[in-house]
C-alpha atoms as a PDB file:
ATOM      1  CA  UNK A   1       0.000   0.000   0.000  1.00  0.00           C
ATOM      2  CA  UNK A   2       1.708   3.245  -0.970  1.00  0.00           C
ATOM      3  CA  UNK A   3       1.440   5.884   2.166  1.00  0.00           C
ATOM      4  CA  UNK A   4      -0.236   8.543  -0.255  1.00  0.00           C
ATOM      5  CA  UNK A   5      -2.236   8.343  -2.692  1.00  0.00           C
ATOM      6  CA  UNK A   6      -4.066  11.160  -4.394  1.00  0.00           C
ATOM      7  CA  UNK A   7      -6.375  10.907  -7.536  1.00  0.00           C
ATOM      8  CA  UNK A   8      -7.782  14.026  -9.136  1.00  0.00           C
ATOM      9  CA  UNK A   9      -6.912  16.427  -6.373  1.00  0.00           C
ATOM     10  CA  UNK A  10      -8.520  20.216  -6.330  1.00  0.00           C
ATOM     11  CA  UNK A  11      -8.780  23.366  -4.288  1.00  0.00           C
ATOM     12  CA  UNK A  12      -9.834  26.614  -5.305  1.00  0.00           C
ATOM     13  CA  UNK A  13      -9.750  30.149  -3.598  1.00  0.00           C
ATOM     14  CA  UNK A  14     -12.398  32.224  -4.871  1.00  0.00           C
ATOM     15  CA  UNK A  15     -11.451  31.671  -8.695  1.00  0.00           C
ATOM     16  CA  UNK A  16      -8.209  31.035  -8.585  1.00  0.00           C
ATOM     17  CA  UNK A  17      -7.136  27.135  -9.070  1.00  0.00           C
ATOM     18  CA  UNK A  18      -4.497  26.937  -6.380  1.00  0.00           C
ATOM     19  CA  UNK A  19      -4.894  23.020  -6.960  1.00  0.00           C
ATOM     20  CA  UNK A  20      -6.254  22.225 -10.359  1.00  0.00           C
ATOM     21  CA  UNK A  21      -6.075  18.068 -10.885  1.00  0.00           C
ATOM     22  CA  UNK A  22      -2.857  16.856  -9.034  1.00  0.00           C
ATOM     23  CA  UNK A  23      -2.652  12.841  -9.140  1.00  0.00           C
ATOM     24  CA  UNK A  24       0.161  11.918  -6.531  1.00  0.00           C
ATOM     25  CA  UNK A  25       1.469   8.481  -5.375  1.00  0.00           C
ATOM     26  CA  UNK A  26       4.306   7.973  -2.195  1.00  0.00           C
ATOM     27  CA  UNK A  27       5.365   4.573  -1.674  1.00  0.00           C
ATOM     28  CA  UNK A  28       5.954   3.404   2.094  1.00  0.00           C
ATOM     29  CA  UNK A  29       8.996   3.967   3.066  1.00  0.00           C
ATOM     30  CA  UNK A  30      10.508   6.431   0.287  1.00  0.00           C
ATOM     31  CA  UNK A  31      11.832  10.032   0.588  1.00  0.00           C
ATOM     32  CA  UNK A  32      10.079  11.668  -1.926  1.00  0.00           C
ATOM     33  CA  UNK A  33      10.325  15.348  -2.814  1.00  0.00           C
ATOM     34  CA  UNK A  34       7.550  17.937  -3.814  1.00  0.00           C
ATOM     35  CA  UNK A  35       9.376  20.745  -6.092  1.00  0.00           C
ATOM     36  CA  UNK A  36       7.780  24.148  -7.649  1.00  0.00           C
ATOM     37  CA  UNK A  37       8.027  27.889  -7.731  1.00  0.00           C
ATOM     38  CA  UNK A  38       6.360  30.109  -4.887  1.00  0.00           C
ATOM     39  CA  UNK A  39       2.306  29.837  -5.751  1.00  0.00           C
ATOM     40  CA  UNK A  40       2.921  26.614  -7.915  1.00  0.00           C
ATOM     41  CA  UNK A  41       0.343  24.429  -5.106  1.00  0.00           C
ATOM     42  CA  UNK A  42       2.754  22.615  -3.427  1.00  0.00           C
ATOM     43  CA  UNK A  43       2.138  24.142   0.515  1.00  0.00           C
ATOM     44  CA  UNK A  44      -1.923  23.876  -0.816  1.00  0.00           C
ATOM     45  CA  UNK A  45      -1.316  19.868  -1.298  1.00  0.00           C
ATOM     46  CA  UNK A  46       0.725  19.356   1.550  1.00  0.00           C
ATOM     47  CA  UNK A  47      -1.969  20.650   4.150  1.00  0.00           C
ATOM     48  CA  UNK A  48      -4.513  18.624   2.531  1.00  0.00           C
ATOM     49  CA  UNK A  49      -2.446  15.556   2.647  1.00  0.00           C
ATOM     50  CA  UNK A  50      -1.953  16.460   6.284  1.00  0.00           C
ATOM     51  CA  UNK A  51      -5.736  17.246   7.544  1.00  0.00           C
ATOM     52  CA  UNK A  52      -5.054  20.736   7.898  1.00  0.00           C
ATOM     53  CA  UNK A  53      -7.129  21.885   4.558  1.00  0.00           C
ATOM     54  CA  UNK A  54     -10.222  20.835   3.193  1.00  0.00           C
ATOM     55  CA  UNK A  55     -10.301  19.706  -0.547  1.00  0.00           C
ATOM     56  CA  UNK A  56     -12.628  20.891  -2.774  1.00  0.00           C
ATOM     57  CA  UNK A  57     -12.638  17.515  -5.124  1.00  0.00           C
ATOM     58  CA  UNK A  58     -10.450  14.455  -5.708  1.00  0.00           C
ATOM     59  CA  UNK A  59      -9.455  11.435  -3.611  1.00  0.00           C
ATOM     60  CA  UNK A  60      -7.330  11.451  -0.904  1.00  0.00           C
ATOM     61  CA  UNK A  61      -5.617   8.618   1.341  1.00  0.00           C
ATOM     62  CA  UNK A  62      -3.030   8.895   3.857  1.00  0.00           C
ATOM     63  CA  UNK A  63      -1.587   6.219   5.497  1.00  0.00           C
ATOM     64  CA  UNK A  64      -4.907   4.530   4.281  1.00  0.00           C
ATOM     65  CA  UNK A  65      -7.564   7.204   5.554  1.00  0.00           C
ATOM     66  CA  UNK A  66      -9.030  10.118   4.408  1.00  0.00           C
ATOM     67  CA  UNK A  67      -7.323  12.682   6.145  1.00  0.00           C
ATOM     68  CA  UNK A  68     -10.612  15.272   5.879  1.00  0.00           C
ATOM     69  CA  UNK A  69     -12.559  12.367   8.331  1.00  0.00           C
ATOM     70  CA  UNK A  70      -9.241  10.928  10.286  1.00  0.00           C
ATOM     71  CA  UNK A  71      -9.728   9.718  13.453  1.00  0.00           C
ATOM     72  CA  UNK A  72      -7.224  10.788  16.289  1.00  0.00           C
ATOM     73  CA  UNK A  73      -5.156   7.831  15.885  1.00  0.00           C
ATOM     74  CA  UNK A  74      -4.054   8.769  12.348  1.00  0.00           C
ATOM     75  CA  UNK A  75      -2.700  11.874  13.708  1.00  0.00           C
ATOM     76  CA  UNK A  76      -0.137  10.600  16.184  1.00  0.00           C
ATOM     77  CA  UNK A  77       1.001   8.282  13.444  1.00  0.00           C
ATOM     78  CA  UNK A  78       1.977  11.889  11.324  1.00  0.00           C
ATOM     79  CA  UNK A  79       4.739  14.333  12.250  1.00  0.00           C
ATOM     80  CA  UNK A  80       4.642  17.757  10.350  1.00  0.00           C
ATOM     81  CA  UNK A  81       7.145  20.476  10.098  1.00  0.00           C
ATOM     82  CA  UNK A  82       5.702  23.090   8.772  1.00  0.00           C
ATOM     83  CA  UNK A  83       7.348  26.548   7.480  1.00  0.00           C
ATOM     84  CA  UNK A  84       7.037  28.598  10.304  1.00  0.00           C
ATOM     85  CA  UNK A  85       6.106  28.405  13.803  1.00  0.00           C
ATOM     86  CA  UNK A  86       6.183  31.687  16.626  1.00  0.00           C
ATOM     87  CA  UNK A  87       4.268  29.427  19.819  1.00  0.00           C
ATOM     88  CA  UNK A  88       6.429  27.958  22.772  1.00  0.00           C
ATOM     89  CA  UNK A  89       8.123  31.002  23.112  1.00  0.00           C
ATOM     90  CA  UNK A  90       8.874  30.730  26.747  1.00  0.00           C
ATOM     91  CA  UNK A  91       9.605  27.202  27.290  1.00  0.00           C
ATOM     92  CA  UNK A  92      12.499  25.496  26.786  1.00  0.00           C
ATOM     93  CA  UNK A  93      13.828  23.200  24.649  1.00  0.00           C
ATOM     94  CA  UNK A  94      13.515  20.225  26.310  1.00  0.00           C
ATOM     95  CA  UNK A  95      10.550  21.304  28.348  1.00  0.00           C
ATOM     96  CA  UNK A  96       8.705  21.685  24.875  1.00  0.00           C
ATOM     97  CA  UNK A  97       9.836  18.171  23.537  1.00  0.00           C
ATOM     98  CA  UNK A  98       9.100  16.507  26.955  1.00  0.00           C
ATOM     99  CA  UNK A  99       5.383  18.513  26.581  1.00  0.00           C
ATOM    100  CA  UNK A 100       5.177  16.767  23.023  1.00  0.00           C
ATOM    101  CA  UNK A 101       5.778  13.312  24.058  1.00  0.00           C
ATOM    102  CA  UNK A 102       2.538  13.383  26.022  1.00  0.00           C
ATOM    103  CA  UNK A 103       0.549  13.772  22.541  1.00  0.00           C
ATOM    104  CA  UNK A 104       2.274  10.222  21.516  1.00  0.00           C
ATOM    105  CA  UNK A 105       1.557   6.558  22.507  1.00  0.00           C
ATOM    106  CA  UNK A 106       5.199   5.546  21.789  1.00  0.00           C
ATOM    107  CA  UNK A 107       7.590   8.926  21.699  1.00  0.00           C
ATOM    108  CA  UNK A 108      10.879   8.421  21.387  1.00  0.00           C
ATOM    109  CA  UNK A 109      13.542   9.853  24.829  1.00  0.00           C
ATOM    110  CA  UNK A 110      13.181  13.676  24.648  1.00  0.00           C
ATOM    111  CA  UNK A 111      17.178  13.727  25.603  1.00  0.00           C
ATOM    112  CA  UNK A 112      17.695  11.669  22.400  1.00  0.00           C
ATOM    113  CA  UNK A 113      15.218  13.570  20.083  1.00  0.00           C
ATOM    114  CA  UNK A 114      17.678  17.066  21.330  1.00  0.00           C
ATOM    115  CA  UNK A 115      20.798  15.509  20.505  1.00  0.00           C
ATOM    116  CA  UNK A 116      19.456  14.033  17.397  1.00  0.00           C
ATOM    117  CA  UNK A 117      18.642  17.651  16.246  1.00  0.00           C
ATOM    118  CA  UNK A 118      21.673  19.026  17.633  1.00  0.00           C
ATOM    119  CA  UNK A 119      20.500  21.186  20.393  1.00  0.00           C
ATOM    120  CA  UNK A 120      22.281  19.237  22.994  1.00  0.00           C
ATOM    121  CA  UNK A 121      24.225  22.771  23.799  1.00  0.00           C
ATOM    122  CA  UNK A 122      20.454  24.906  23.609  1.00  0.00           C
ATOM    123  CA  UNK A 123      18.481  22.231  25.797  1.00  0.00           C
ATOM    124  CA  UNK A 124      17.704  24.563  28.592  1.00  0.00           C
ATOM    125  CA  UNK A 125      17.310  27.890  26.394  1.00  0.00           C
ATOM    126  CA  UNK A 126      14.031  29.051  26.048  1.00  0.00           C
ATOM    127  CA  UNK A 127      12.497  29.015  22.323  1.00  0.00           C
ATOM    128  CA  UNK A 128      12.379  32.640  21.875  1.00  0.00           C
ATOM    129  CA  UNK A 129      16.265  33.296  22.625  1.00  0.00           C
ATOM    130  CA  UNK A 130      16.892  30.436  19.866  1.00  0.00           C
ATOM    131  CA  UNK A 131      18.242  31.876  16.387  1.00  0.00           C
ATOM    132  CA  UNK A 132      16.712  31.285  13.354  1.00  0.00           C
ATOM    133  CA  UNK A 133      17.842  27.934  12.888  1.00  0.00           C
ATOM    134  CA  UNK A 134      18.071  26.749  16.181  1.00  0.00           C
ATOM    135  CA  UNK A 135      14.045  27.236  16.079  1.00  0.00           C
ATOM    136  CA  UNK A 136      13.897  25.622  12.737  1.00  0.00           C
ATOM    137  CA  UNK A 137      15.651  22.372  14.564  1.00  0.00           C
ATOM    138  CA  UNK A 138      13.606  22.375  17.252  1.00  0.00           C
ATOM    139  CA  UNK A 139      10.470  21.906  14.982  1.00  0.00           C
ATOM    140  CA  UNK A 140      11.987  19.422  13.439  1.00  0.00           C
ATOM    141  CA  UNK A 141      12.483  17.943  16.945  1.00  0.00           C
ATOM    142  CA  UNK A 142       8.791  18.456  17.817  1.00  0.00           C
ATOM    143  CA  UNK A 143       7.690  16.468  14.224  1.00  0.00           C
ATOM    144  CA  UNK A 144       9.474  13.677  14.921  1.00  0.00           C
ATOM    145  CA  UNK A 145       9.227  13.157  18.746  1.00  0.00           C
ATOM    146  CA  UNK A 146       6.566  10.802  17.927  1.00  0.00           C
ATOM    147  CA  UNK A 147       8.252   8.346  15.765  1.00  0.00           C
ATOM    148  CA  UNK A 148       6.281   9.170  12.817  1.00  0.00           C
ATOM    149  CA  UNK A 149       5.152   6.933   9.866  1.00  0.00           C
ATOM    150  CA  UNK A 150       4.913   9.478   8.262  1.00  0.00           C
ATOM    151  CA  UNK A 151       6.889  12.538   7.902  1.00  0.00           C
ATOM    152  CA  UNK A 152       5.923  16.080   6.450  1.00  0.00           C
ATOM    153  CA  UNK A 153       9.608  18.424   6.220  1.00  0.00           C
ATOM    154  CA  UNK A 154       7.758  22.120   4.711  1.00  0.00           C
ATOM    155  CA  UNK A 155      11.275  23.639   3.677  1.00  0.00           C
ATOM    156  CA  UNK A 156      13.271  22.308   6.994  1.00  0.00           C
ATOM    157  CA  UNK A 157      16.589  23.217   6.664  1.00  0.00           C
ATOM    158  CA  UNK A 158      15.671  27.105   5.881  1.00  0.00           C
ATOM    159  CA  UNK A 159      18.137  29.477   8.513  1.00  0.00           C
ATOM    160  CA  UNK A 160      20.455  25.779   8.625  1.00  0.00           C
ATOM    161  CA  UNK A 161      24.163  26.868   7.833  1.00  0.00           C
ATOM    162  CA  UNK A 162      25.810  23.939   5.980  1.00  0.00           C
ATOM    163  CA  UNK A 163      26.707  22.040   8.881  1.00  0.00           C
ATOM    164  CA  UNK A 164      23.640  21.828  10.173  1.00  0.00           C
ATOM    165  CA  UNK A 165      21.946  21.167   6.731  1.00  0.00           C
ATOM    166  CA  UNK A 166      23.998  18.295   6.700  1.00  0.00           C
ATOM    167  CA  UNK A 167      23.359  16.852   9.848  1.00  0.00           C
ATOM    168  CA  UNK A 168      19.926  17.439   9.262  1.00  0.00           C
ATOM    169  CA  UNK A 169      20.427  15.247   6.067  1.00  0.00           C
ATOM    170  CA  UNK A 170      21.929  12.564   8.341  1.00  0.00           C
ATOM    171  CA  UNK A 171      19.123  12.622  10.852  1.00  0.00           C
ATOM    172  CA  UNK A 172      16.217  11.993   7.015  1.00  0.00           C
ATOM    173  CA  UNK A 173      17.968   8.916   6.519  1.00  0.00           C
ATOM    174  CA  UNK A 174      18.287   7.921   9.674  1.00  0.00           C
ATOM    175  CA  UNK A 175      14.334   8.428   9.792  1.00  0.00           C
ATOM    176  CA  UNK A 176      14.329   6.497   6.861  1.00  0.00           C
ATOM    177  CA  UNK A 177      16.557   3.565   7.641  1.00  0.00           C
ATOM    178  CA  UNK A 178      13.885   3.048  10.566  1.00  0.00           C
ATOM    179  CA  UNK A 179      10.978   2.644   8.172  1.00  0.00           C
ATOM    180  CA  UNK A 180       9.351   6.278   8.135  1.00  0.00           C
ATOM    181  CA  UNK A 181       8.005   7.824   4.801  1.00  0.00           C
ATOM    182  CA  UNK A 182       8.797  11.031   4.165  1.00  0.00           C
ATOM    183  CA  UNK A 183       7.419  13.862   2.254  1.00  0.00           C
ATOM    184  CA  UNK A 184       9.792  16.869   1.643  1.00  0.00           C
ATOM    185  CA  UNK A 185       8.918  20.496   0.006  1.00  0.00           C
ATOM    186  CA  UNK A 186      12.259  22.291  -0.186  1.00  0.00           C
ATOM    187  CA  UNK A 187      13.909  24.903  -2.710  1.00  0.00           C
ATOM    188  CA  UNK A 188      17.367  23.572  -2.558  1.00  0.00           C
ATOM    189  CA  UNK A 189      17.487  21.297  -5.035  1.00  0.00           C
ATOM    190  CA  UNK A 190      20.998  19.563  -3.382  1.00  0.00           C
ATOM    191  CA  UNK A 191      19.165  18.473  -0.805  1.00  0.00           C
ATOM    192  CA  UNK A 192      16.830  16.521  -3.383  1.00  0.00           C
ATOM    193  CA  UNK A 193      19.624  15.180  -4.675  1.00  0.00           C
ATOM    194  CA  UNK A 194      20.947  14.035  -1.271  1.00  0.00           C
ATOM    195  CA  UNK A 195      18.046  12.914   0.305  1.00  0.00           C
ATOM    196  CA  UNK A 196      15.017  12.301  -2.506  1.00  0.00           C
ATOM    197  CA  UNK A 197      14.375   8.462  -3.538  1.00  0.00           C
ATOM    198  CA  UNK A 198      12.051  10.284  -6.198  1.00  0.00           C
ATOM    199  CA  UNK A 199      10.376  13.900  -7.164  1.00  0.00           C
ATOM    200  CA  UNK A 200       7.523  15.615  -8.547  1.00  0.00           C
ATOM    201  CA  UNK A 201       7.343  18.902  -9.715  1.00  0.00           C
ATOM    202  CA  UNK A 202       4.337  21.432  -9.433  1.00  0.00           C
ATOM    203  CA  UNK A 203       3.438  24.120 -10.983  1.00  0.00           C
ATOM    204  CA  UNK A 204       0.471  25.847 -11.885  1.00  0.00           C
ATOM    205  CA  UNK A 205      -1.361  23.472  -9.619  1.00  0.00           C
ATOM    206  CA  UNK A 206      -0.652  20.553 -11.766  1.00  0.00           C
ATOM    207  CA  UNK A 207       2.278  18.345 -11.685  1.00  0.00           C
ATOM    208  CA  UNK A 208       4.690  18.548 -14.421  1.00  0.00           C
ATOM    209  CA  UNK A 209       6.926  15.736 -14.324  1.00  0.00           C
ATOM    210  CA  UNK A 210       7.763  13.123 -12.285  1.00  0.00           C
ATOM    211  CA  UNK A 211      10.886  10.659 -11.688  1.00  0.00           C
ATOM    212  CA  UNK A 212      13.792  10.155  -9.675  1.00  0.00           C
ATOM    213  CA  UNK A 213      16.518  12.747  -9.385  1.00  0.00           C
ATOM    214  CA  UNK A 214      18.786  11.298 -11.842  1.00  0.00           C
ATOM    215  CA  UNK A 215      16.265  10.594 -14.472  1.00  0.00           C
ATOM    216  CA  UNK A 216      13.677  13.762 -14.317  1.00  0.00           C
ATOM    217  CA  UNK A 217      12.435  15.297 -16.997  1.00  0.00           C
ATOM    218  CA  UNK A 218      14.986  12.896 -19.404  1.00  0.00           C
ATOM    219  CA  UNK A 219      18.089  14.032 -17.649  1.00  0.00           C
ATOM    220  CA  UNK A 220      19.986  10.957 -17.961  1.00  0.00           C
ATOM    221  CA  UNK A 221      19.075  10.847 -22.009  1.00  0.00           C
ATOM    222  CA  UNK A 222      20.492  14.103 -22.578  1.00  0.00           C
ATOM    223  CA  UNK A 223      23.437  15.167 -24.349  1.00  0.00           C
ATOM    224  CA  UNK A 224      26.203  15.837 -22.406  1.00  0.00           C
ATOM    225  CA  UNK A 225      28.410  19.043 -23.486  1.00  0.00           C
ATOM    226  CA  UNK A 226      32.222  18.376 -23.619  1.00  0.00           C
ATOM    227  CA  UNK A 227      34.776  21.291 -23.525  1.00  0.00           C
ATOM    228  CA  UNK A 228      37.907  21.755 -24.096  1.00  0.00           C
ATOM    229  CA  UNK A 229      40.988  23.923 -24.706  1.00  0.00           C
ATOM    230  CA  UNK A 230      43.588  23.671 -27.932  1.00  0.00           C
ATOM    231  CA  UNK A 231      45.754  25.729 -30.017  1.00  0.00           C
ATOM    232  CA  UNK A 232      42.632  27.402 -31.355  1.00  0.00           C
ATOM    233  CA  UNK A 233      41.039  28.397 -27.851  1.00  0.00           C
ATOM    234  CA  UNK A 234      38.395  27.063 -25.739  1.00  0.00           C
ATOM    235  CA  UNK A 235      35.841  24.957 -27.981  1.00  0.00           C
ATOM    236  CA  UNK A 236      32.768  22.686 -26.856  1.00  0.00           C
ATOM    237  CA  UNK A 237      30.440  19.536 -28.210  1.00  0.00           C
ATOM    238  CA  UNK A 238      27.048  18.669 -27.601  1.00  0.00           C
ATOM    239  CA  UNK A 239      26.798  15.016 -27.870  1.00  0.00           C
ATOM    240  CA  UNK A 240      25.136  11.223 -26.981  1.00  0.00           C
ATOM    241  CA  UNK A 241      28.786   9.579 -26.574  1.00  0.00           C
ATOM    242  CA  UNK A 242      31.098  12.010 -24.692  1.00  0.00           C
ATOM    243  CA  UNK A 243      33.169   8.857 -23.852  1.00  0.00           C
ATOM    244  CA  UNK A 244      33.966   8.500 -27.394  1.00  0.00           C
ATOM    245  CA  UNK A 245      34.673  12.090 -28.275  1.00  0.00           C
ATOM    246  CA  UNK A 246      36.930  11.956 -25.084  1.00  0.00           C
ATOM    247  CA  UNK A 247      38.964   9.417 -26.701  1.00  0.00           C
ATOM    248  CA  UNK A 248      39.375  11.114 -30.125  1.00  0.00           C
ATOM    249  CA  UNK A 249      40.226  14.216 -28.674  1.00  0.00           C
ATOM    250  CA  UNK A 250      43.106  12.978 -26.026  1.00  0.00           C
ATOM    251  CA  UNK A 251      44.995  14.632 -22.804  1.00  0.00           C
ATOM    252  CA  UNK A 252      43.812  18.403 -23.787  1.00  0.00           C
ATOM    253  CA  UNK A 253      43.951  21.262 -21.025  1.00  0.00           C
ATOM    254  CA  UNK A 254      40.683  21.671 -19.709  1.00  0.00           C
ATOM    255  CA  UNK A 255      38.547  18.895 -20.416  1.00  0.00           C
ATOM    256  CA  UNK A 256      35.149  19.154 -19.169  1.00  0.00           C
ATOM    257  CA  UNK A 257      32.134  16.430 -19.779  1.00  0.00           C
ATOM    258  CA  UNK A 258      28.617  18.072 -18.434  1.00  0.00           C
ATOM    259  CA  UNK A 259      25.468  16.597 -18.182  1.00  0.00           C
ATOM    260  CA  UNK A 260      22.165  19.537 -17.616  1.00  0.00           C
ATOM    261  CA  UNK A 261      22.185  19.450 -13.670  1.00  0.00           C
ATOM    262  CA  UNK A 262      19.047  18.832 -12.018  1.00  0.00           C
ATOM    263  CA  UNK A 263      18.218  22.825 -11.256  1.00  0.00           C
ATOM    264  CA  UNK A 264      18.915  23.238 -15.159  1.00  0.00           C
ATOM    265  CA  UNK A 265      16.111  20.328 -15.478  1.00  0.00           C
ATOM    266  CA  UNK A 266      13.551  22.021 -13.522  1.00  0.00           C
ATOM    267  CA  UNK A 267      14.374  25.196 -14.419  1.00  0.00           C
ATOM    268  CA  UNK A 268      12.954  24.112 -18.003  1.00  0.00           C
ATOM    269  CA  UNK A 269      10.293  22.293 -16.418  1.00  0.00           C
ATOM    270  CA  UNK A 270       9.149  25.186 -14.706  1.00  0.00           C
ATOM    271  CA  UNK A 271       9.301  27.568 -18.028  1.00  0.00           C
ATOM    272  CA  UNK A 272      11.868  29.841 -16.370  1.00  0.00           C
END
């Protein structure tokens, strides 16, 4: 059973078509990524799939239930991350983890859940002296204190510096390694590379294409662009066997073999 199915999804707002026919499946288990511009749908879809927004048409199932009818049960199986959050202010973090295993019937050890998120150092500041990131870890902290099945990350790692991004990375497949699905919006299309077992991309309410990171949109059938440098100047191919042109051409200063990266890919996708 995939964890997320969706068939003919729509929501409107007024007359604009925020959601206009998105079809959608996750399998159990996978790190998939939702892609598209600002506006595209993708927060829209994401707090229907989580119960938070009700659907104007389509089918829905999450985790095997409707999530417009789910029963209280459902919820403690999801953890969501959303893009911002401003409550808590005055507690700290561990007194707010330790408050969100009581919402649970199997959290995991608040201690471990602020190490995990690398907070081990913040544990006793209150949320409101945190920085920017430092808040953003401690939602992630608070979405997966209940050993989700399923995981919602709505652009986590914005405010991470690098380190922390990467950690962060560590801590998805650690999540995923234990069996949890998760569902990722993000704009930094690295971390899709890094994390993603496969994508779709929205926009205009629709989705566009669909595929794994390496293959979206046709970007493993696509010529690859070879450069070089000889007594004539810099010079570059487009072709379908760089390997062979590679072995015409020789040791030459400056040989390059490029393939359209995967922000190139969406980029075109998108129509940008």
């Amino acid at each position: 059973m995939n964890a997320i199915r969706v068939r003919g999804l729509r929501k409107s707002y007024g007359d604009y078509p925020a959601v206009a026919g998105v079809d959608l499946d996750v399998a159990t288990g996978e790190v998939f990524a939702l892609l598209g511009p600002n506006g595209a749908g993708k927060s829209t879809t994401v707090e229907i799939l989580e119960g938070l927004r009700r659907r104007d048409a389509g089918e829905v199932s999450v985790l095997g239930v409707d999530p417009a009818t789910a029963p209280r049960a459902w919820r403690s199986a999801i953890g969501i991350v959303r893009q911002t959050a401003t409550d808590l202010a005055e507690t700290t973090v561990v007194e707010a983890v330790r408050h969100f295993t009581g919402y649970y019937p199997d959290p995991r050890d608040p201690d471990e859940v602020v190490e995990l998120v690398g907070l081990t150092d913040q544990r006793d500041v209150r949320a409101g002296r945190l920085s920017g990131g430092q808040r953003r870890r401690l939602d992630v902290a608070l979405g997966i204190v209940g050993r989700p099945r399923l995981l919602f990350l709505d652009e986590p790692t914005t405010g991470f510096d690098p380190e922390a991004r990467r950690r962060f990375w560590e801590l998805v497949r650690l999540l995923a390694r234990e069996g949890s699905t998760i569902l990722l919006t993000t704009h930094y299309l690295d971390e899709v590379e890094a994390l993603a077992d496969r994508l779709a991309v929205v926009d205009a309410g629709r989705v566009v294409a669909e595929g794994t990171p390496a293959t979206l949109g046709g970007r493993h059938l696509a010529q690859a662009v070879v450069s070089w440098v000889d007594a004539a100047g810099p010079r570059s191919h487009r072709t379908d066997r760089p390997a062979a042109l590679v072995g015409r051409i020789g040791e030459v200063p400056e040989l390059t073999v490029t393939r359209p990266s995967l922000e190139d890919v969406y980029l075109e996708l998108i129509g940008r």
